[in-house]
Protein backbone atom coordinates (compact mmCIF):
# COMPACT_ATOMS: atom_id res chain seq x y z
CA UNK A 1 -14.28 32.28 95.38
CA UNK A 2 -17.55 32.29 93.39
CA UNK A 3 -17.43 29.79 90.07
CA UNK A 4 -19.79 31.22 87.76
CA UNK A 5 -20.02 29.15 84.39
CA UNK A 6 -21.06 30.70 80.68
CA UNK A 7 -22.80 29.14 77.83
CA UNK A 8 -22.98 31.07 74.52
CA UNK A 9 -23.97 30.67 71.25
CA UNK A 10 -22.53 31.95 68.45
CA UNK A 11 -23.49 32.59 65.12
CA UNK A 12 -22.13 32.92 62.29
CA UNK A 13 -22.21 36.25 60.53
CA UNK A 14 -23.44 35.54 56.27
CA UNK A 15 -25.01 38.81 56.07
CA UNK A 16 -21.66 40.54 54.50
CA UNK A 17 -21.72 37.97 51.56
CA UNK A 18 -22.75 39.33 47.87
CA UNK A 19 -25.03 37.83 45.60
CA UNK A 20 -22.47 35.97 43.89
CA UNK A 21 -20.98 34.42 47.05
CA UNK A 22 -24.67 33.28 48.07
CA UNK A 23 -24.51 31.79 45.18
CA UNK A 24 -21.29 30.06 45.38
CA UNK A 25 -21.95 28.81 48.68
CA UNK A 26 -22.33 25.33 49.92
CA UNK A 27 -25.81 23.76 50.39
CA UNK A 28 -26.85 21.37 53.17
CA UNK A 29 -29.35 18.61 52.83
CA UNK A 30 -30.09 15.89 55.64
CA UNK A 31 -31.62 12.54 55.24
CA UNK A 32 -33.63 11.73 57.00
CA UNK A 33 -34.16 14.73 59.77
CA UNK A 34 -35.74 12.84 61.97
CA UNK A 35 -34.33 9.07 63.76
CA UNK A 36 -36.71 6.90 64.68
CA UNK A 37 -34.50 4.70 67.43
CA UNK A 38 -37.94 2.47 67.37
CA UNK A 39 -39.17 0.44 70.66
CA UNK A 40 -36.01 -0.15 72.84
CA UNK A 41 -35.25 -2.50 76.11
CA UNK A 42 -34.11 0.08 79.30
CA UNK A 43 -32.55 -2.76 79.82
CA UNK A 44 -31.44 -3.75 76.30
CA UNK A 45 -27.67 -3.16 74.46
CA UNK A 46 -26.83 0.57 72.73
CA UNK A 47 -28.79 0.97 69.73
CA UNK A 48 -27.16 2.94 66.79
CA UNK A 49 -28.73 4.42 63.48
CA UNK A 50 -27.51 6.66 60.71
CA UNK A 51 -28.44 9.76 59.04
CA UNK A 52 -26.51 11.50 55.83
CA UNK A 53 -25.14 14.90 55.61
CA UNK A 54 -24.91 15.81 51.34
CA UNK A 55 -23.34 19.23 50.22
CA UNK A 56 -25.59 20.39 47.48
CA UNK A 57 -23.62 23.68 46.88
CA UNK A 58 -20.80 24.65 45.06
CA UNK A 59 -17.94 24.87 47.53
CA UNK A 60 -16.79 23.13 50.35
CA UNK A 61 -19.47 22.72 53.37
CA UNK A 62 -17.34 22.75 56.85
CA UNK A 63 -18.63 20.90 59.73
CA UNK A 64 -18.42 23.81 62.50
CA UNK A 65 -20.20 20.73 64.94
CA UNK A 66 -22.75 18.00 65.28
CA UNK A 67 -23.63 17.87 68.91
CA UNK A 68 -26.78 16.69 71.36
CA UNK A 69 -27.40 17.61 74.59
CA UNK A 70 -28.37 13.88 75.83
CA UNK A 71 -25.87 12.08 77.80
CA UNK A 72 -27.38 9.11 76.59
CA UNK A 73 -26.66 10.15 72.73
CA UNK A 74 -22.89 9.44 71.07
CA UNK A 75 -22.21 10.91 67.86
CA UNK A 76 -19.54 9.87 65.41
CA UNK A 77 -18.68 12.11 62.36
CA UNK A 78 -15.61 10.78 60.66
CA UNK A 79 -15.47 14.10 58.34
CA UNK A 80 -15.35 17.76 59.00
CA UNK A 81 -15.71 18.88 55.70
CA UNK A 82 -18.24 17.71 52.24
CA UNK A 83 -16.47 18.79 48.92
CA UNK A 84 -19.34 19.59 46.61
CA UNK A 85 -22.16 16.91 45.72
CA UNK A 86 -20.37 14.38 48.35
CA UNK A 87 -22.25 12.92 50.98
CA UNK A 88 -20.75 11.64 54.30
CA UNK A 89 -22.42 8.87 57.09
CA UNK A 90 -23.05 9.84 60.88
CA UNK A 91 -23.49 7.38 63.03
CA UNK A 92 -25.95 8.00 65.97
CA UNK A 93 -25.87 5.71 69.00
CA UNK A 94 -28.10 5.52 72.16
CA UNK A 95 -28.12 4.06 75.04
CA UNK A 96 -31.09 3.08 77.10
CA UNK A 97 -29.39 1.39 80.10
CA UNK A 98 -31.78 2.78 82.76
CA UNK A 99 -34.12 5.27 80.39
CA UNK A 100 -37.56 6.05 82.64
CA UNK A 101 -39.41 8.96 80.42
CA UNK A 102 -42.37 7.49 78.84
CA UNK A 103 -40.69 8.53 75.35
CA UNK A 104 -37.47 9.48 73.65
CA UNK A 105 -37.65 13.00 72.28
CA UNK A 106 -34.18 14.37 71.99
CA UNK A 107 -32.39 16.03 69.34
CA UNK A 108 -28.79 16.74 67.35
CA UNK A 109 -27.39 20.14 66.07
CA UNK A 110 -25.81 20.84 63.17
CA UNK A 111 -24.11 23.61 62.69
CA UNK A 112 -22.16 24.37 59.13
CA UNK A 113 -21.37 27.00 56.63
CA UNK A 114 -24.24 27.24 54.91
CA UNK A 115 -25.35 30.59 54.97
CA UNK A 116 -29.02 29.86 54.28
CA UNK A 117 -29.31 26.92 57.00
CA UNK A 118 -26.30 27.57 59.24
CA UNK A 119 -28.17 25.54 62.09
CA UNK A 120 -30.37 22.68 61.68
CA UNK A 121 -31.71 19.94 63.75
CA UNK A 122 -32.62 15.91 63.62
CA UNK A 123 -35.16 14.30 66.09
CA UNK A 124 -34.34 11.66 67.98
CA UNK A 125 -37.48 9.92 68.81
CA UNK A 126 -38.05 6.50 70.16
CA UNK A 127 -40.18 4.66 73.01
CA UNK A 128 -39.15 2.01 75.85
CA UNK A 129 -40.67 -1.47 76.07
């Protein structure tokens, strides 16, 4: 037997919606897009640092998924969905134990419902002692 693994990604489709929809549609904004995780001990305890997710539209922004592809990296997102003009906390946390690169250059996905920034990305920047 042969395992053979598959990665996708999949899009969401916006280009069916009217004018009207567009315009009823909800609106991400990020703050800040980049985290700056600062100098950091290899050696040193997890560091963690937050970044807000705000719905600027006028209906409800779904959280499809927040995700990184750093083992190092644990996200929490205690919501999955921003009523209009609310703003939710997401916690970042990293963990050096054993980091060797000369920097830290990673970075999260988010993926929503907006249909003008369906995907969108934060640094993750930072550099060992």
């Amino acid at each position: 037997p042969v395992k053979v693994e598959i990665a996708a990604i999949v899009e969401e489709d916006f280009s069916k919606l009217s004018p009207k929809q567009l315009a009823e549609a909800p609106a991400i904004a990020l703050s800040p897009d980049m985290i700056d995780f600062g100098r950091f001990a290899t050696d040193g305890q997890p560091v963690s640092r937050t970044f807000t997710i705000t719905n600027n539209g006028k209906s409800t922004l779904q959280i499809r998924r927040i995700y990184t592809s750093d083992p190092r990296m644990k996200v929490e997102v205690p919501f999955r969905q921003l009523k209009k003009g609310k703003t939710g906390k997401v916690t970042v946390t990293f963990d050096p134990t054993g980091f060797t690169a000369p920097l830290l250059n990673s970075r999260l996905q988010v993926i929503t419902n907006d249909p003008n920034l369906s995907q969108t990305t934060v640094r993750l920047v930072g550099y060992p002692q």
